[in-house]
C-alpha atoms as a PDB file:
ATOM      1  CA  UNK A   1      -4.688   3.477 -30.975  1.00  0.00           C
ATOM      2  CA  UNK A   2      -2.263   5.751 -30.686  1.00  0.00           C
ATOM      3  CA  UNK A   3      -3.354   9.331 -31.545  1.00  0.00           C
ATOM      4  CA  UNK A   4      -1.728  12.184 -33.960  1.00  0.00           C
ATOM      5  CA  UNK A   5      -3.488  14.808 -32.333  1.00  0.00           C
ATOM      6  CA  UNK A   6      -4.237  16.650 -28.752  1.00  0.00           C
ATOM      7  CA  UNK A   7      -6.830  18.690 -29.134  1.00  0.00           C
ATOM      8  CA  UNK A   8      -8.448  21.588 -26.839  1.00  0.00           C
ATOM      9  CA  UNK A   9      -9.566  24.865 -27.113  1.00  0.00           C
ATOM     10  CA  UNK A  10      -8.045  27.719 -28.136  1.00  0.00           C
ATOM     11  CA  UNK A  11      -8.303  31.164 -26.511  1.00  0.00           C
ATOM     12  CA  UNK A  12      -7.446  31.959 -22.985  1.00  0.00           C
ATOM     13  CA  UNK A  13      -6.234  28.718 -20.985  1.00  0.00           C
ATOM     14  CA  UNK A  14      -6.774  26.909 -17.640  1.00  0.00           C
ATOM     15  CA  UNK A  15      -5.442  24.784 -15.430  1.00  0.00           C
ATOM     16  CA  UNK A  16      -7.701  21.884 -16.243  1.00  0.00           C
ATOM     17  CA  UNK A  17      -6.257  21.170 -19.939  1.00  0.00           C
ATOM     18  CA  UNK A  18      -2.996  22.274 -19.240  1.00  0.00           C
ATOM     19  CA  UNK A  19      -2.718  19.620 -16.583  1.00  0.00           C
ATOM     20  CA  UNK A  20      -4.653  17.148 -18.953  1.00  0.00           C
ATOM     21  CA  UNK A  21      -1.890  17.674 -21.863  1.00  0.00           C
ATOM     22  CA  UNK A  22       0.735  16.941 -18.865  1.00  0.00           C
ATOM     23  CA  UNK A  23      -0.335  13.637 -18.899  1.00  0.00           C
ATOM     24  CA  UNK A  24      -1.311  12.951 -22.599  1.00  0.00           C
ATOM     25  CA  UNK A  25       1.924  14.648 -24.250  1.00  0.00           C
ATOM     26  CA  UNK A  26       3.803  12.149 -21.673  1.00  0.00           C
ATOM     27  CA  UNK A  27       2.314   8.949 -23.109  1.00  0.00           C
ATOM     28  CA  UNK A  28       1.415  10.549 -26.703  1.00  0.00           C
ATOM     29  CA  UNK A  29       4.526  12.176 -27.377  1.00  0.00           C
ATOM     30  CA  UNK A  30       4.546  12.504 -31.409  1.00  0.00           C
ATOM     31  CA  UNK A  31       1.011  13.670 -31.092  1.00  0.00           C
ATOM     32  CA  UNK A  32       0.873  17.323 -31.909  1.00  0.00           C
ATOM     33  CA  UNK A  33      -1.545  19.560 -29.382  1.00  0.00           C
ATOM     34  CA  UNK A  34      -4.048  21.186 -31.286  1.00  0.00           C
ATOM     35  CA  UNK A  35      -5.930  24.635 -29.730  1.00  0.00           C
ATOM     36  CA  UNK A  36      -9.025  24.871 -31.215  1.00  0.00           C
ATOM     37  CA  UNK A  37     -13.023  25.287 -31.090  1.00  0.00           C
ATOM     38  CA  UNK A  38     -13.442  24.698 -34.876  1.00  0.00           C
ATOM     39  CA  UNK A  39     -16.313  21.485 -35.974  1.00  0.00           C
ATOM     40  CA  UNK A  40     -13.396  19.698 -38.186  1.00  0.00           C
ATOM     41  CA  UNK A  41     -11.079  19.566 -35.002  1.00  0.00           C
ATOM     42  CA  UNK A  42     -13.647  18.807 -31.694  1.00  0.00           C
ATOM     43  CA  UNK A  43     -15.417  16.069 -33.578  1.00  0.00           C
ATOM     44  CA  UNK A  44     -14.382  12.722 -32.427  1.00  0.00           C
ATOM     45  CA  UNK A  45     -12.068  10.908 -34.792  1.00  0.00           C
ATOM     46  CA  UNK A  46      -9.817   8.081 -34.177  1.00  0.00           C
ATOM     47  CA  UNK A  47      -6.737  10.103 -35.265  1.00  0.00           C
ATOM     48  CA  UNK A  48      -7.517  12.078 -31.717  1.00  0.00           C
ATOM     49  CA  UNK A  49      -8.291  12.864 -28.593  1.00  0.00           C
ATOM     50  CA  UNK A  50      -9.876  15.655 -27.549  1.00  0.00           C
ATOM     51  CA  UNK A  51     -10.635  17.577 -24.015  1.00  0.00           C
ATOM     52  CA  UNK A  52     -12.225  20.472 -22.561  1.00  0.00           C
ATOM     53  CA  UNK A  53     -14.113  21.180 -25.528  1.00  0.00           C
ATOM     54  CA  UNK A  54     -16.420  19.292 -27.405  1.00  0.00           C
ATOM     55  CA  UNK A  55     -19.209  19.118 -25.620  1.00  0.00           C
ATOM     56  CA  UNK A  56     -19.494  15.221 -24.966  1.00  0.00           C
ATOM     57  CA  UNK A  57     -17.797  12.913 -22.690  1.00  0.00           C
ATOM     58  CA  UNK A  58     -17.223   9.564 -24.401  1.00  0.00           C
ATOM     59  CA  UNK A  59     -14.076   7.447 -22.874  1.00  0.00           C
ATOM     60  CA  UNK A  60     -14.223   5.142 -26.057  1.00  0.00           C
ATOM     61  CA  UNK A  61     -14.093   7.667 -28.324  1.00  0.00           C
ATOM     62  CA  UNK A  62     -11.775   9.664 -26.714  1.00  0.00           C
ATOM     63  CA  UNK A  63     -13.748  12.944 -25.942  1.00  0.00           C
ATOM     64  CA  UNK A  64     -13.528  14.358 -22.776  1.00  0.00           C
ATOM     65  CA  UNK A  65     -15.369  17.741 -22.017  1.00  0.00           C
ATOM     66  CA  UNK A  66     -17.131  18.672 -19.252  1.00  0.00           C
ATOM     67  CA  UNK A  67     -18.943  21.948 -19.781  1.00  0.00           C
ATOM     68  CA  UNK A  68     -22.158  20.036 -21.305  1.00  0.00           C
ATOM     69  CA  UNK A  69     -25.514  19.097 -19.078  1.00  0.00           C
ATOM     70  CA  UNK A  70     -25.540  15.926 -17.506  1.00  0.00           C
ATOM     71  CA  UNK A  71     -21.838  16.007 -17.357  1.00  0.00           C
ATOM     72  CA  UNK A  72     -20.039  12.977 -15.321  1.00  0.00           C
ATOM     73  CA  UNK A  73     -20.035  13.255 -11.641  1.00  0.00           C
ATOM     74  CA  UNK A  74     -17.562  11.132  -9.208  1.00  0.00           C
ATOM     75  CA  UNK A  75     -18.783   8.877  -7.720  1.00  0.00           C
ATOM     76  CA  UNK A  76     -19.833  11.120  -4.521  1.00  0.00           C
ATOM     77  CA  UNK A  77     -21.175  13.302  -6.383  1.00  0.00           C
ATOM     78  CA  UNK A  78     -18.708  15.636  -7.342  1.00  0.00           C
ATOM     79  CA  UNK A  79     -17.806  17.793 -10.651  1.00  0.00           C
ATOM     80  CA  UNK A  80     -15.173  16.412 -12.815  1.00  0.00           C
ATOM     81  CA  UNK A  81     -13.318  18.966 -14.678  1.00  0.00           C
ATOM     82  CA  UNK A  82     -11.142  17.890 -18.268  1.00  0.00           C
ATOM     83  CA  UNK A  83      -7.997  16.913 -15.873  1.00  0.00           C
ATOM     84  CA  UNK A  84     -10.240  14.570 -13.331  1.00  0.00           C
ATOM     85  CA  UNK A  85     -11.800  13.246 -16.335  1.00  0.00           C
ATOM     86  CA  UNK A  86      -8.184  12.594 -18.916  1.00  0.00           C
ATOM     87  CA  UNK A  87      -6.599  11.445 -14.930  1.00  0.00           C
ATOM     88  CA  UNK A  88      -9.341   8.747 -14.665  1.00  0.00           C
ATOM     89  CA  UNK A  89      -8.940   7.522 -18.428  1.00  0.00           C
ATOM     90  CA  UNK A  90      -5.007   7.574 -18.928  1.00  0.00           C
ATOM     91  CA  UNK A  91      -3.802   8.482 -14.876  1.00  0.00           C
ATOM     92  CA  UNK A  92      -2.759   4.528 -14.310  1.00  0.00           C
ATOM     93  CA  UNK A  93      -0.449   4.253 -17.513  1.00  0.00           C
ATOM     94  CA  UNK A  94       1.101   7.863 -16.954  1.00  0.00           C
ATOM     95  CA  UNK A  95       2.272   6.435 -13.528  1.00  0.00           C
ATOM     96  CA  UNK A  96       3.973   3.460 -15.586  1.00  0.00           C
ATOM     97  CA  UNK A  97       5.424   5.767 -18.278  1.00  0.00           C
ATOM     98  CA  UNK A  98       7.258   7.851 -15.339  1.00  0.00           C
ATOM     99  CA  UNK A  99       8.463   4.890 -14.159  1.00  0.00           C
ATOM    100  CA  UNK A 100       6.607   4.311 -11.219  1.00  0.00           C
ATOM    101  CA  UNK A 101       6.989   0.595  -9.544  1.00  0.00           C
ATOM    102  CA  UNK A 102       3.672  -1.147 -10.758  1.00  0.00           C
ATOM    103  CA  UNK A 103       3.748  -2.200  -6.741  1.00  0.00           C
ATOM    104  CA  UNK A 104       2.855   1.759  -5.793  1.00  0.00           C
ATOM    105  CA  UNK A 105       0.989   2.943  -8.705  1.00  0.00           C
ATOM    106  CA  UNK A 106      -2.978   2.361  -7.386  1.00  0.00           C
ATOM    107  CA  UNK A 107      -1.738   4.163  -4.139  1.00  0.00           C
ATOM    108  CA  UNK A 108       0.085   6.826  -5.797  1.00  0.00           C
ATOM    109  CA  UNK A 109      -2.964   7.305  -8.222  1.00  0.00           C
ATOM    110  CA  UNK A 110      -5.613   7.469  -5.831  1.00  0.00           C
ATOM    111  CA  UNK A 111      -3.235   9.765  -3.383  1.00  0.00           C
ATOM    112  CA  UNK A 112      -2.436  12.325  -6.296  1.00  0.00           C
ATOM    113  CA  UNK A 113      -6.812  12.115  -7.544  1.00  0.00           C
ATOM    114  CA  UNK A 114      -7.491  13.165  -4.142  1.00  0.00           C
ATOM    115  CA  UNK A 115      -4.893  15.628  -3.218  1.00  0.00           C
ATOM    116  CA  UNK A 116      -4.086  17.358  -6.214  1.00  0.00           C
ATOM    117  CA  UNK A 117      -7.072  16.623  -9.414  1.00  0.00           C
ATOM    118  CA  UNK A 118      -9.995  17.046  -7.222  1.00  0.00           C
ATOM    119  CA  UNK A 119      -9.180  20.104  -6.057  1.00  0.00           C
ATOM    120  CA  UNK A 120      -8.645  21.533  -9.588  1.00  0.00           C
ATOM    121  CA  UNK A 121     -11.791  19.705 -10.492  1.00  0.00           C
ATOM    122  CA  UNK A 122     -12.978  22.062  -8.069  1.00  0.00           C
ATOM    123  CA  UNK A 123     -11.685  24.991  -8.364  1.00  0.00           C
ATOM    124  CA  UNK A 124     -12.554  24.442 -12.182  1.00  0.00           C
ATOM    125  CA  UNK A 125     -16.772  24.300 -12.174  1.00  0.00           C
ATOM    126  CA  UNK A 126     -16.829  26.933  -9.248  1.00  0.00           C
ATOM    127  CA  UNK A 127     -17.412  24.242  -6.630  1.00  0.00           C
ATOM    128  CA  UNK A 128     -14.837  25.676  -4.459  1.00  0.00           C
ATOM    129  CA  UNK A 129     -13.749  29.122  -3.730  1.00  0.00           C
ATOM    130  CA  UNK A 130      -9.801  29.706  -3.851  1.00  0.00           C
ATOM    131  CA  UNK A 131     -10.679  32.459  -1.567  1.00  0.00           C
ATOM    132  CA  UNK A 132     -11.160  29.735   1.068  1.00  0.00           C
ATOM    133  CA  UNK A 133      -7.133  30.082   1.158  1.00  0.00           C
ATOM    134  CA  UNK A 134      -7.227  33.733   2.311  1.00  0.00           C
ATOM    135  CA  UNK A 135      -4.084  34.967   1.772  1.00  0.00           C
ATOM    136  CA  UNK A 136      -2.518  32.670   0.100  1.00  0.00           C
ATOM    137  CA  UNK A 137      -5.804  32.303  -2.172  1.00  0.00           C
ATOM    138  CA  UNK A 138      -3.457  33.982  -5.046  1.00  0.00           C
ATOM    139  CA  UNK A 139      -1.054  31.694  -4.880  1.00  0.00           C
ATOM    140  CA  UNK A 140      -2.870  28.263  -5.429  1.00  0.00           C
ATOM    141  CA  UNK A 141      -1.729  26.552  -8.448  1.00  0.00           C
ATOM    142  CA  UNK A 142      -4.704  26.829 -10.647  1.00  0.00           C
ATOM    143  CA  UNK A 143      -4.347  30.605 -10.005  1.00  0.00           C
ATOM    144  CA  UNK A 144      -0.857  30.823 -10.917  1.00  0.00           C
ATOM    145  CA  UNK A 145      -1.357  28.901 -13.942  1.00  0.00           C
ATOM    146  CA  UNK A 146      -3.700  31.285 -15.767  1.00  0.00           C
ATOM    147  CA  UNK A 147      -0.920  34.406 -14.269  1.00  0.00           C
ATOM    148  CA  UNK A 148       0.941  33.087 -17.460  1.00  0.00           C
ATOM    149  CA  UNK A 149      -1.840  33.839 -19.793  1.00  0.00           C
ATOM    150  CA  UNK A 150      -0.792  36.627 -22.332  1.00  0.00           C
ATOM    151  CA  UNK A 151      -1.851  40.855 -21.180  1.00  0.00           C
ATOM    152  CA  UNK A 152      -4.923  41.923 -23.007  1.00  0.00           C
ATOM    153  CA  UNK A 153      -3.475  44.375 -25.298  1.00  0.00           C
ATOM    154  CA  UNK A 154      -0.728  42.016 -26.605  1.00  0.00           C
ATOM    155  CA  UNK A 155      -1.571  41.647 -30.213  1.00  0.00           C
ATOM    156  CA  UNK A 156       0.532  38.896 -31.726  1.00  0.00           C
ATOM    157  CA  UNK A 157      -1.710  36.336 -33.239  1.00  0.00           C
ATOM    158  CA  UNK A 158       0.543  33.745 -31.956  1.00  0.00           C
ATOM    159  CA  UNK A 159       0.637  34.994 -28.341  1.00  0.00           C
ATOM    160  CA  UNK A 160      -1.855  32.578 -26.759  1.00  0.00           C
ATOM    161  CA  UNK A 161      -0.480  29.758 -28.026  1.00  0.00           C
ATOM    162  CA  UNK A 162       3.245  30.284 -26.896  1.00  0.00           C
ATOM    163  CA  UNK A 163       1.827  31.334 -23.490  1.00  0.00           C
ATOM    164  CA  UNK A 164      -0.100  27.756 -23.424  1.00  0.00           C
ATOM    165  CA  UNK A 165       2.859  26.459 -24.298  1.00  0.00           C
ATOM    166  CA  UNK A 166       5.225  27.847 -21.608  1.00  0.00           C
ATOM    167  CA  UNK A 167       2.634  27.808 -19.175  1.00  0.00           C
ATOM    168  CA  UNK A 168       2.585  23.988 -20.109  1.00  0.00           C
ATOM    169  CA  UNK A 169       5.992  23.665 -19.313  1.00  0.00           C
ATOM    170  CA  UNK A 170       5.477  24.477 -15.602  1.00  0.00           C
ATOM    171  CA  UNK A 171       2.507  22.850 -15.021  1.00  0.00           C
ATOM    172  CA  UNK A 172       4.610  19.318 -16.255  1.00  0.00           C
ATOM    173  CA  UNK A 173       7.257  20.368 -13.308  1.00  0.00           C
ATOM    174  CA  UNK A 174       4.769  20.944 -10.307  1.00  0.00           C
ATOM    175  CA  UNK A 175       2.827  17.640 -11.734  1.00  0.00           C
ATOM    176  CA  UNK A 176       6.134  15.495 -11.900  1.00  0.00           C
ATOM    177  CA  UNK A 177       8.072  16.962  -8.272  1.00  0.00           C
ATOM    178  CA  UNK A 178       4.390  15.979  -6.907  1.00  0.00           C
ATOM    179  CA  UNK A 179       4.596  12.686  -8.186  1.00  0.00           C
ATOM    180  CA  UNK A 180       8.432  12.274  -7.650  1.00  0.00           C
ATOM    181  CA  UNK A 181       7.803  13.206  -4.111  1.00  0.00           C
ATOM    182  CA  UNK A 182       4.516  10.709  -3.727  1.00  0.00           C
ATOM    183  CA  UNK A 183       6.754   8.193  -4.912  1.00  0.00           C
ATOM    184  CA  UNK A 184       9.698   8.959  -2.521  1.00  0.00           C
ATOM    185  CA  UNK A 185       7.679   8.652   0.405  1.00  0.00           C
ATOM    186  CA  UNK A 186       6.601   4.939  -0.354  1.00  0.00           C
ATOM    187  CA  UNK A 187      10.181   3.859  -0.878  1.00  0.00           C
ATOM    188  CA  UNK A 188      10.726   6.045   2.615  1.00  0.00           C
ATOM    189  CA  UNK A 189       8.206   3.598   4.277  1.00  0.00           C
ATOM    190  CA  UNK A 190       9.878   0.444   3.611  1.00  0.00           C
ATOM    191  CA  UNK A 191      13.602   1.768   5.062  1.00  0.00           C
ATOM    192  CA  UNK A 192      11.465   3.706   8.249  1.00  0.00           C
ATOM    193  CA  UNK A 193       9.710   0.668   9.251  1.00  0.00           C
ATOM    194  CA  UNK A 194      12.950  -1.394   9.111  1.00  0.00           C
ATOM    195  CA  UNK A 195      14.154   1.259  11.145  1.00  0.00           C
ATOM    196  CA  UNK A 196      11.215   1.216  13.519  1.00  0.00           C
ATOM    197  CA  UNK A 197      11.694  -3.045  13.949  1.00  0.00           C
ATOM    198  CA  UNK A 198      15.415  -2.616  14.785  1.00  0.00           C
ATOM    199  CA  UNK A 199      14.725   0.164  17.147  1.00  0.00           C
ATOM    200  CA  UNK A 200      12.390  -1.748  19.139  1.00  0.00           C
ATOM    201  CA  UNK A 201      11.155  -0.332  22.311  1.00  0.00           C
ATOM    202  CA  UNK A 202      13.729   2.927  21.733  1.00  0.00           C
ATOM    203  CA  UNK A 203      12.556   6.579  21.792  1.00  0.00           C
ATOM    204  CA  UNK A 204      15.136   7.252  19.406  1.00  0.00           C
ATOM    205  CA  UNK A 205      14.292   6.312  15.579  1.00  0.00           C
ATOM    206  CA  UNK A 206      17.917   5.940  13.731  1.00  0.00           C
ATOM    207  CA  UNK A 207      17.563   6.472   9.650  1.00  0.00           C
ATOM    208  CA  UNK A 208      20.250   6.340   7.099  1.00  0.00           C
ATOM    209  CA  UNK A 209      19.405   9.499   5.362  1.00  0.00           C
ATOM    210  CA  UNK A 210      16.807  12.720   5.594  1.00  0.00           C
ATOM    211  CA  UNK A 211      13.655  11.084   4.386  1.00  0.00           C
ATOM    212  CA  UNK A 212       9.941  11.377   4.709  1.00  0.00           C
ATOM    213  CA  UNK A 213       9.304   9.429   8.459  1.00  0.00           C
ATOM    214  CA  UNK A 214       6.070  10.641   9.966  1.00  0.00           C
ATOM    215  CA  UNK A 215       3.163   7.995   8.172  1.00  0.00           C
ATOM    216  CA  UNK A 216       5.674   5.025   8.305  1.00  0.00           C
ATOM    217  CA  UNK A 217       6.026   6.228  12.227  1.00  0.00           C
ATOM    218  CA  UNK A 218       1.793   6.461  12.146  1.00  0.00           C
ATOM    219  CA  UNK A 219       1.019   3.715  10.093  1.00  0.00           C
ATOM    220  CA  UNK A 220       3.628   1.096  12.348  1.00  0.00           C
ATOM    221  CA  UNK A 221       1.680   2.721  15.867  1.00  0.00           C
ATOM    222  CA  UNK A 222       5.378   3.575  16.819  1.00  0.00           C
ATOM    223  CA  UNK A 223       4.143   5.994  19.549  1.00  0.00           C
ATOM    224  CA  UNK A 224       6.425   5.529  21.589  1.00  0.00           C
ATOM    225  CA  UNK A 225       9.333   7.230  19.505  1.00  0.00           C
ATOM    226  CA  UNK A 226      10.085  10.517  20.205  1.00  0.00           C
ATOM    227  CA  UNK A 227      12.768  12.327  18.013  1.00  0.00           C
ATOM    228  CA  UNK A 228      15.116  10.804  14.591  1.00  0.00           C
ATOM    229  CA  UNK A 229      18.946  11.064  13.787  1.00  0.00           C
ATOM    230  CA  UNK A 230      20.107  10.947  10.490  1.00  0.00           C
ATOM    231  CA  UNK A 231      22.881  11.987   8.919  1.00  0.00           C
ATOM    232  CA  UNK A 232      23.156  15.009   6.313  1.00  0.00           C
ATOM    233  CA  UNK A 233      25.779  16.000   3.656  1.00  0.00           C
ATOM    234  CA  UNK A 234      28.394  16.899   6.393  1.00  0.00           C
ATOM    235  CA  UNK A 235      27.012  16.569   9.753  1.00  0.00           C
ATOM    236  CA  UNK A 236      24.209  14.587  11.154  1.00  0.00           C
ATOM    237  CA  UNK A 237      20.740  15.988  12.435  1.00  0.00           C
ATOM    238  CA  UNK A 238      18.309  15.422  15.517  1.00  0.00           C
ATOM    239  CA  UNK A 239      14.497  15.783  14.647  1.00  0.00           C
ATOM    240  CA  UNK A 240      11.162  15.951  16.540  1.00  0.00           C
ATOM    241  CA  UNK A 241       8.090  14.076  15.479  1.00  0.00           C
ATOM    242  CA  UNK A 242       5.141  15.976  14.835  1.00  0.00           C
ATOM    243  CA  UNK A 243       2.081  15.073  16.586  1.00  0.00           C
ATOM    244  CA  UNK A 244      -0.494  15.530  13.036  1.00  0.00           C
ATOM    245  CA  UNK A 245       0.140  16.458   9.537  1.00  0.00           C
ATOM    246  CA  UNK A 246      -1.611  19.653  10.473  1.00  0.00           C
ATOM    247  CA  UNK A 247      -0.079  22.026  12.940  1.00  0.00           C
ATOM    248  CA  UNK A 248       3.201  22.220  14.620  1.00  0.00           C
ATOM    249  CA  UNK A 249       2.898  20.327  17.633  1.00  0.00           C
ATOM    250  CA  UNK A 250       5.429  18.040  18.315  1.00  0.00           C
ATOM    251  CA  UNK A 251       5.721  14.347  20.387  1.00  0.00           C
ATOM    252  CA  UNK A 252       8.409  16.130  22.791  1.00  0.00           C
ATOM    253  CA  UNK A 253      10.077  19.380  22.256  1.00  0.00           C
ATOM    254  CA  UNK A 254      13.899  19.876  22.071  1.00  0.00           C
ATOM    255  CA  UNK A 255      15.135  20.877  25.846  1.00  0.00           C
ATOM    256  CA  UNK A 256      14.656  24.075  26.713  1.00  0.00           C
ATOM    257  CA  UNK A 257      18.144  25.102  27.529  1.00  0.00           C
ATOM    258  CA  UNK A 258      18.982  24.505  24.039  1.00  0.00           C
ATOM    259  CA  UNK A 259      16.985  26.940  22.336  1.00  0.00           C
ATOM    260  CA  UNK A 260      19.018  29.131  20.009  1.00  0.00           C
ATOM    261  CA  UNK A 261      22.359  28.155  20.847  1.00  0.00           C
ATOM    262  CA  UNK A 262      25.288  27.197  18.478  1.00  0.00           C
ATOM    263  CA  UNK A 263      28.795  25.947  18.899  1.00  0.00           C
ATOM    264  CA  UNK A 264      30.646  26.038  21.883  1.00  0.00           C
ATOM    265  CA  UNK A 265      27.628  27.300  23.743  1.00  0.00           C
ATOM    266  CA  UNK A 266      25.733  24.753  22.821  1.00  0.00           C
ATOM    267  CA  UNK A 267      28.122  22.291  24.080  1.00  0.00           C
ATOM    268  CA  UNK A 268      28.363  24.097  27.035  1.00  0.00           C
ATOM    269  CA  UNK A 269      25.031  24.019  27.800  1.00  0.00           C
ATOM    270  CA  UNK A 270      24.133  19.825  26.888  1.00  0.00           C
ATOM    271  CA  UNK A 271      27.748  18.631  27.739  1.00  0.00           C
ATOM    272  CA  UNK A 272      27.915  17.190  24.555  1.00  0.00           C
ATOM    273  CA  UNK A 273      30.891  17.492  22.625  1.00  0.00           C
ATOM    274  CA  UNK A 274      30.468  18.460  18.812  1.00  0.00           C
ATOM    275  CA  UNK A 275      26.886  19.433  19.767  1.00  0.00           C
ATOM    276  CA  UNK A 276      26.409  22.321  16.849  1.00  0.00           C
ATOM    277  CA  UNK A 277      23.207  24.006  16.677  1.00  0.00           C
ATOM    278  CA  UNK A 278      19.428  23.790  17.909  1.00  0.00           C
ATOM    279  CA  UNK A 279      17.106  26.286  16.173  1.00  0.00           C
ATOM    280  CA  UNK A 280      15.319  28.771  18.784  1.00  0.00           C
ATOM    281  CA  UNK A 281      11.780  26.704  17.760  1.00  0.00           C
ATOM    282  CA  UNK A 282      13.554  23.402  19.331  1.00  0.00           C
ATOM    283  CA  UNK A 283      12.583  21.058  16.782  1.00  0.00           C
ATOM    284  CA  UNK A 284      15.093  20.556  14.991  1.00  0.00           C
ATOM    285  CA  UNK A 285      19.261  20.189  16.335  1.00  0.00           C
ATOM    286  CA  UNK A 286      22.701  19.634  14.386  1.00  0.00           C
ATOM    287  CA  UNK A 287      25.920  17.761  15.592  1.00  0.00           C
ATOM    288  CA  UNK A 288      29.333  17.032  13.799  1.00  0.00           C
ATOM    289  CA  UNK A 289      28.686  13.523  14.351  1.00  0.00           C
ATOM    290  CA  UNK A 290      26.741  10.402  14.951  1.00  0.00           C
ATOM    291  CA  UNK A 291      27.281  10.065  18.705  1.00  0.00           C
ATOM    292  CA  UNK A 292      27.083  13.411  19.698  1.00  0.00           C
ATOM    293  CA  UNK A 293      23.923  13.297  17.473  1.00  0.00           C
ATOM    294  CA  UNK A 294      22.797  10.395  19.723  1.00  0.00           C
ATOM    295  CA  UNK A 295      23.623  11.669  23.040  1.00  0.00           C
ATOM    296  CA  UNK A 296      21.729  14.642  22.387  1.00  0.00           C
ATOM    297  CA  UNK A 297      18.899  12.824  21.541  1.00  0.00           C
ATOM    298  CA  UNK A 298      19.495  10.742  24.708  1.00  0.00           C
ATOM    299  CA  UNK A 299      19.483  13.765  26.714  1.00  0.00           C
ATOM    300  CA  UNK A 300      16.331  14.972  24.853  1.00  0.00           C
ATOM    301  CA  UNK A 301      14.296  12.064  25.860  1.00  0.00           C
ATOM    302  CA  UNK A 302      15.306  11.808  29.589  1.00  0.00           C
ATOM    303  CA  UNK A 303      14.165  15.496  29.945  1.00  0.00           C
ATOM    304  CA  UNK A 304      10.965  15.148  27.959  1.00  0.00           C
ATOM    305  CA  UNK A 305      10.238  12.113  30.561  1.00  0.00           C
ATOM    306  CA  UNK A 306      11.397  14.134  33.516  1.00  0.00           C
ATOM    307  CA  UNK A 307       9.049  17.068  33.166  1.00  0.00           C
ATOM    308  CA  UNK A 308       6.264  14.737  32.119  1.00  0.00           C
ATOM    309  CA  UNK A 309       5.509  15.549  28.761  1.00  0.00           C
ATOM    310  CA  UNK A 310       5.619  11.847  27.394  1.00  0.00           C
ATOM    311  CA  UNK A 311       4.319   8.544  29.002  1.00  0.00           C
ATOM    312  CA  UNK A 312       6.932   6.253  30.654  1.00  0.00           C
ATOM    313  CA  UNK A 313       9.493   6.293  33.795  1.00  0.00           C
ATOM    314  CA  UNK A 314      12.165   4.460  31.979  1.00  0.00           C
ATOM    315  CA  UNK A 315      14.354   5.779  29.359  1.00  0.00           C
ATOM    316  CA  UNK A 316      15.767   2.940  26.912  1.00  0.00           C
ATOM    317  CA  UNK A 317      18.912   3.299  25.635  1.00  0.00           C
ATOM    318  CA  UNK A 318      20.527   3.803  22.262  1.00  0.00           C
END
């Protein structure tokens, strides 16, 4: 069945049904979205679907509220909110709509419940506390969202809608760059771990382009690389690995010497010619090209050996 109407509640909005009409305008385009808390429009009808108001939650007829007692839990217990609920019901065929390889689209699913809908599920029934964010706690999504509500005073009759509706707009591009990104990274696996099989024993992971590396390096137990090259747009770049997705620290820092420098100095310095930059943090390094790219890395590895911040005595070369 394919439905003529959206329909949620009107008044002031949240990021719960704005994300849920992300997904259902995607794969329901003609329908029309319907704000409203009238009896004619949150009663169940085949023409519809309706969320975040209602009062029911019934998958097979299309009613998907969460407010009532005895609302549906996940499995471990915790609280959906309309977006958890609309994600679990129509989440798999939104993947295929954006075009998602059918290969990817469990892992991308279950990736984007937990990292992303949970958290507004959260946020959502007051089971977690943006505070927990301190400063930043103004600047989580669900937050930001409801910053596009209209002022108080602002009088025009038609002013929450066209808020919704603008404020719908934006929550479509942080859903889609989240997805677009989720998806990058698998295709990102499958060229790293080539990369990782040709390197063999290596410290030095070669890629043909800036792409996500880190959980194809985890997920192969490549421990024993220490820092990528790949080229950019007009000159090629030298990167650490990062020991955890949290934090900063890295497999093997950047030499020391480096730190800061630019240029001629720089080359100076390594004795690499076309050597261009190394940021003062040293995890990150530029060169004009591919070998001088690769001899700095070269030179990178034999000094974090030397000083003893990695395992092994032998350095293999590129």
């Amino acid at each position: 069945m394919i439905p003529d109407f959206l329909v949620t509640h009107s008044g002031g909005f949240h990021a719960d049904e704005l994300l849920s009409s992300v997904v259902l305008t995607r794969l329901f385009p003609q329908a029309r979205i319907v704000r409203s808390r009238s009896p004619e429009w949150i009663t169940p009808g085949a023409d519809r679907i309706i969320y975040d108001v209602g009062g029911a939650y019934d998958a097979a007829a299309q009613i998907f509220d969460h407010h009532q007692r005895g609302a549906p839990l996940r499995d471990d217990g915790q609280p959906y909110s309309s977006f958890g609920l609309i994600w679990k019901q129509y989440g798999h065929a939104y993947l295929a709509a954006f075009g998602l390889p059918q290969a990817h689209v469990d892992a991308v699913h279950a990736s984007f419940d937990a990292g992303f809908v949970l958290p507004v599920d959260l946020m959502d029934n007051g089971a977690l506390n943006p505070a927990i964010a301190g400063p930043l706690a103004g600047l989580t999504l669900p937050v930001l969202l409801e910053t596009l509500k209209p002022v108080f005073d602002d009088a025009d009759p038609e002013a929450e809608n066209r808020a919704f509706h603008s404020a719908l707009a934006i929550a479509r591009s942080f859903v889609e760059a989240r997805l677009s990104q989720s998806a990058a990274k698998l295709r990102a696996e499958g060229i790293v771990h080539g990369a990782i099989v040709e390197a063999g024993e290596r410290r030095i992971l070669e890629l043909p382009a800036g792409m996500p590396f880190r959980p194809a390096i985890m997920k192969a137990g490549a421990d024993h690389l220490l820092f990528v090259v790949h080229p950019r747009e007009k000159d090629w770049c030298l990167t650490t690995i990062r020991r955890a997705d949290e934090g900063f620290e890295v497999r093997a820092d950047l030499p020391a010497a480096w730190a800061g420098l630019t240029g001629s100095d720089l080359e100076a310095v390594c004795g690499v010619e076309g050597a261009s930059f190394c940021h003062n943090g040293r995890f990150v390094a530029a060169a004009r090209t591919r070998e001088a790219a690769l001899a700095m890395a070269e030179l990178a590895v034999r000094e974090a050996i030397a000083i003893g911040s990695v395992e092994g005595a032998a350095v293999v070369a590129v």
